[in-house]
C-alpha atoms as a PDB file:
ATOM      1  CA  UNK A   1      22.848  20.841  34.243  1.00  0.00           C
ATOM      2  CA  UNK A   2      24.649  17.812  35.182  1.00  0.00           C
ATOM      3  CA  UNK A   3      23.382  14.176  32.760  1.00  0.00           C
ATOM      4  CA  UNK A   4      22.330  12.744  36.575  1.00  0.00           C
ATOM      5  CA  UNK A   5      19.534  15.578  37.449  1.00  0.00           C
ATOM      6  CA  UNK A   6      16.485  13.955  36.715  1.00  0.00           C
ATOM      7  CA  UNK A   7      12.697  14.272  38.048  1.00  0.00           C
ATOM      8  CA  UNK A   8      11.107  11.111  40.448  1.00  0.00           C
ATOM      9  CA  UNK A   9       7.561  10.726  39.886  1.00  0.00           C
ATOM     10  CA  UNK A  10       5.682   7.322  40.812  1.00  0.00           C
ATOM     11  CA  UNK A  11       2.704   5.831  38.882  1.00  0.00           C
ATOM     12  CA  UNK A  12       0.768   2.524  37.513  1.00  0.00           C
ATOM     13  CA  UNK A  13       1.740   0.650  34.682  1.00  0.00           C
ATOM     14  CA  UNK A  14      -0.884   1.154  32.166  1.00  0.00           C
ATOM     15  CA  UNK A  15      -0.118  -0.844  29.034  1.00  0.00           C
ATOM     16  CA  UNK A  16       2.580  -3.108  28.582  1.00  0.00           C
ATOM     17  CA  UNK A  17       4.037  -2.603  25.260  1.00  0.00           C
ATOM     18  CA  UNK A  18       6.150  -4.680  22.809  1.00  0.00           C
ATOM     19  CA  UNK A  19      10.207  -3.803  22.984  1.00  0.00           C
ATOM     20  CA  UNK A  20      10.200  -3.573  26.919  1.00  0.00           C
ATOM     21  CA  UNK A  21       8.571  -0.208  27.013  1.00  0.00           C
ATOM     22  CA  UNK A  22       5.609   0.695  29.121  1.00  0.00           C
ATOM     23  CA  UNK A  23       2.920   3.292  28.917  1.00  0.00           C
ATOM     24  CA  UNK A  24       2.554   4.488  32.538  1.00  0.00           C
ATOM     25  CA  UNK A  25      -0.185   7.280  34.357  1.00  0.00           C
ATOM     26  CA  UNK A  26       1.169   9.366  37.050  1.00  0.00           C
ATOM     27  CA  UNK A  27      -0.203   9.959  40.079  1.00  0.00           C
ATOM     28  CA  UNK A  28      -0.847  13.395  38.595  1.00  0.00           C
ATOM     29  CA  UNK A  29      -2.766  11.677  35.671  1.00  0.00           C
ATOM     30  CA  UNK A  30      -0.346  12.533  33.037  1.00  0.00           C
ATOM     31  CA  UNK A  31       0.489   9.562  30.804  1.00  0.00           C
ATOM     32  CA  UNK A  32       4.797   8.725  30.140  1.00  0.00           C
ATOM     33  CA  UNK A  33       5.870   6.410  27.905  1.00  0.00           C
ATOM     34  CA  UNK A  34       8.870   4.353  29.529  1.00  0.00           C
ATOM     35  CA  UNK A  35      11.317   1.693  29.705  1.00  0.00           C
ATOM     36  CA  UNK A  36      13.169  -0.254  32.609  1.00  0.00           C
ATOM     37  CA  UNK A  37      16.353   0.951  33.449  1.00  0.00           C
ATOM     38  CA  UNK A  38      19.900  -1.204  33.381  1.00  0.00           C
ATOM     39  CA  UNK A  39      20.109  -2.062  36.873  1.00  0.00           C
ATOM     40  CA  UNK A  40      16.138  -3.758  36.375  1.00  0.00           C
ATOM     41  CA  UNK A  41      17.524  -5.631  33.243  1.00  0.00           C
ATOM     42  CA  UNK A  42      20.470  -6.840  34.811  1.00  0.00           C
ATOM     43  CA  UNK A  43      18.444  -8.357  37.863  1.00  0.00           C
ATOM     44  CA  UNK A  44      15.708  -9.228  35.352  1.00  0.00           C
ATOM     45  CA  UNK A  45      13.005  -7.397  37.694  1.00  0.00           C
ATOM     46  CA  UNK A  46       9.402  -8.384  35.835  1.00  0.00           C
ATOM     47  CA  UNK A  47       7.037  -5.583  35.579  1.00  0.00           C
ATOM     48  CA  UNK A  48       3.407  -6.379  34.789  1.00  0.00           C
ATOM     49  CA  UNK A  49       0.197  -4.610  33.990  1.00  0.00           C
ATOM     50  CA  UNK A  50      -0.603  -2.793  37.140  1.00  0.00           C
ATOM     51  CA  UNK A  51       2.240  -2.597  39.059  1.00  0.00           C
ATOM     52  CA  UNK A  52       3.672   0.448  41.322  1.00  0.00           C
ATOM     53  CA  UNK A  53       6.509   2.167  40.062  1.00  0.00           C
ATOM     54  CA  UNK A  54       9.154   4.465  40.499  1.00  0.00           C
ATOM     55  CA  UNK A  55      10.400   7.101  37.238  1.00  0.00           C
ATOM     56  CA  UNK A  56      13.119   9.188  36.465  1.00  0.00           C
ATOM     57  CA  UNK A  57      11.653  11.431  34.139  1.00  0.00           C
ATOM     58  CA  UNK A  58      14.286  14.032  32.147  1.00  0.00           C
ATOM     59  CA  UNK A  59      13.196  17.707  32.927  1.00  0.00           C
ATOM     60  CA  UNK A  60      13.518  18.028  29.329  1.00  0.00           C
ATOM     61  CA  UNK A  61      11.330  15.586  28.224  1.00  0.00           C
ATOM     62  CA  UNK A  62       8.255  14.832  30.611  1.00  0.00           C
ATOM     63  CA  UNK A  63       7.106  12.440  28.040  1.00  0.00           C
ATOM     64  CA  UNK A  64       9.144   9.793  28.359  1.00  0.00           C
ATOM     65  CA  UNK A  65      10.977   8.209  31.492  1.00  0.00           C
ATOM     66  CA  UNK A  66      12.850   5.355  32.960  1.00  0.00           C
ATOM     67  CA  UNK A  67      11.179   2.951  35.607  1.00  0.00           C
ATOM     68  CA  UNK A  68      14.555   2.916  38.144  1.00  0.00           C
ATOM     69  CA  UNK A  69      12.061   0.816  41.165  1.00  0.00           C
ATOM     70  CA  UNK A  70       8.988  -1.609  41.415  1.00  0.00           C
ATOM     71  CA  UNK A  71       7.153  -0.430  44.269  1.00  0.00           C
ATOM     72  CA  UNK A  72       5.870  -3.234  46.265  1.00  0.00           C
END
């Protein structure tokens, strides 16, 4: 499997947690722990409690995830 395969889900932030990491529930109700990915860093894209979001979640891992887009 090539490192770029990943899984998009979309959910709502949760909990905003200390470190930039974010609990967030799936539209499926499962609950990933995640952080923001480089590109949202770089453009310093704020996500707060509540918002709409985008995750690239590892097949490997379904636990944890990326946010990669604030949906608005």
């Amino acid at each position: 499997m090539a490192k770029q395969e990943h899984i998009e889900l979309d959910g709502v932030v949760e909990e905003v947690l200390a470190g930039g990491m974010f609990r967030v529930r799936l539209d499926s109700g499962l609950v990933v722990l995640s952080h923001l990915a480089g590109k949202m860093r770089k453009f310093r894209i704020r996500i707060v409690l509540g918002d709409q979001v985008r995750l690239a979640v590892s097949p490997y891992d379904p636990t944890r995830g990326r946010i990669i887009y604030r949906i608005k």
